[in-house]
Every structure is written in structure tokens, then in C-alpha cells.
Protein backbone atom coordinates (compact mmCIF):
# COMPACT_ATOMS: atom_id res chain seq x y z
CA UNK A 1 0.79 6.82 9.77
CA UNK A 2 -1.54 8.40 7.15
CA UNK A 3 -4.51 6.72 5.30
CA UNK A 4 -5.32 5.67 1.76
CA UNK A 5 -6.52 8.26 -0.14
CA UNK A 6 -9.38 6.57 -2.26
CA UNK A 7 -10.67 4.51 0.39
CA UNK A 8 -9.77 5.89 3.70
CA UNK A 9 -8.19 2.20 4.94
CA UNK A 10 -5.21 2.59 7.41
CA UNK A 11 -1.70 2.64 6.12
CA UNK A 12 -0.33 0.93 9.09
CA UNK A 13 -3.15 -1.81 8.85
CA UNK A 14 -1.54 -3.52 5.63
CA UNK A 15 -4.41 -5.63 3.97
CA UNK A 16 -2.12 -7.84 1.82
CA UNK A 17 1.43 -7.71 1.56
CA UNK A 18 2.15 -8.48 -2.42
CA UNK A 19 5.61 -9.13 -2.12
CA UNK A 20 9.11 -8.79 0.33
CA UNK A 21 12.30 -7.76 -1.47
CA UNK A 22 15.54 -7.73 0.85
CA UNK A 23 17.91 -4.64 0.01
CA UNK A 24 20.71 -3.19 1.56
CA UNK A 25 19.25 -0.68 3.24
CA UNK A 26 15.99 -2.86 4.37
CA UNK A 27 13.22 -4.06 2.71
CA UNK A 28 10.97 -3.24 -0.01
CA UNK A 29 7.69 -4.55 0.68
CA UNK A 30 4.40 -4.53 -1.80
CA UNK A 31 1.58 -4.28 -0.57
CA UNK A 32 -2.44 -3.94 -2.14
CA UNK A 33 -5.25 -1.77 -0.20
CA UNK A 34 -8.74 -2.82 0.31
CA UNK A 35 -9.61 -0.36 -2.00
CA UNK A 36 -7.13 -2.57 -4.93
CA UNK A 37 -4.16 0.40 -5.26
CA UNK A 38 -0.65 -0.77 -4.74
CA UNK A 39 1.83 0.51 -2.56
CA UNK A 40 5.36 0.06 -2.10
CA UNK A 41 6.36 0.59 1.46
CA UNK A 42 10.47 0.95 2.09
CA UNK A 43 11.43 -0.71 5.58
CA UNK A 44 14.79 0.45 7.43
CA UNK A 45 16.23 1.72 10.58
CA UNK A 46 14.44 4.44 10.20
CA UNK A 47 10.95 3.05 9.85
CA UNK A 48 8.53 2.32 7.44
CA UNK A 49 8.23 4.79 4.70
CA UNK A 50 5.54 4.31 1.50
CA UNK A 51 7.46 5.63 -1.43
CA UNK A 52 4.48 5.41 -3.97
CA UNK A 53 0.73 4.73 -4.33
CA UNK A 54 -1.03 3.53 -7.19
CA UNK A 55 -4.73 4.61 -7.63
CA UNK A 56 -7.10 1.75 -7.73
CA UNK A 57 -8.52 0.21 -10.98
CA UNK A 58 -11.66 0.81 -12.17
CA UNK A 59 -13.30 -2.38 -11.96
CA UNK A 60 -12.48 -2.71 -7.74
CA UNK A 61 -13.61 0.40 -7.66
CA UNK A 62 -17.17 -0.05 -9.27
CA UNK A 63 -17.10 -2.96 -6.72
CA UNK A 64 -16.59 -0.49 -4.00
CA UNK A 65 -18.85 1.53 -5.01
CA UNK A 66 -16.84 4.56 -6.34
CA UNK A 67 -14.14 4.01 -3.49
């Protein structure tokens, strides 16, 4: 799996899941980076795939030092 893109932190190390929604196909799960961005990861038959990535906000960043 790939990284994050701000801070580097493993994709397939989830930090904190946010939220599990059941669908038909799977499960849509939320989940927030070290680094603060959101993600929401799609989980089927097929694997897990992260559909979109928010960018961090300013203030964790500042705390991470420009992460």
C-alpha cells in the first residue's frame, strides 16, 4: 500500500479509524492520519481501496512542524 503524502505515515498502518459504514458492496471506513488529513478507505472483495485524501489542516500541521 502507498503512504501519506504530507507526512509519509503508512496507509496500511491506520492511526484512527473515524468511522465504519456497512454498504452493499463492503464497507466504507474513515479514517484520520497522524499528520490530521482524512481518508476514506472502501473495503470489498477486492481489497482495501482509499478513494480520497484530505490534506491536513493548518493548525496539526504547525504542530508537526510543517508536516
Amino acid at each position: 500500500m502507498s503512504t501519506c503524502p504530507y507526512c509519509g505515515w503508512p496507509d496500511d498502518d491506520t492511526y484512527a479509524v473515524v468511522s465504519r459504514h456497512r454498504t452493499p458492496d463492503g464497507e466504507t471506513v474513515w479514517t484520520r492520519c497522524a499528520c490530521g488529513s482524512l481518508q476514506v478507505r472502501v473495503v470489498g472483495a477486492g481489497g482495501v481501496v482509499i478513494s480520497a485524501r484530505g490534506r491536513p489542516s493548518r493548525e496539526v500541521a504547525r504542530c508537526e512542524g510543517g508536516a
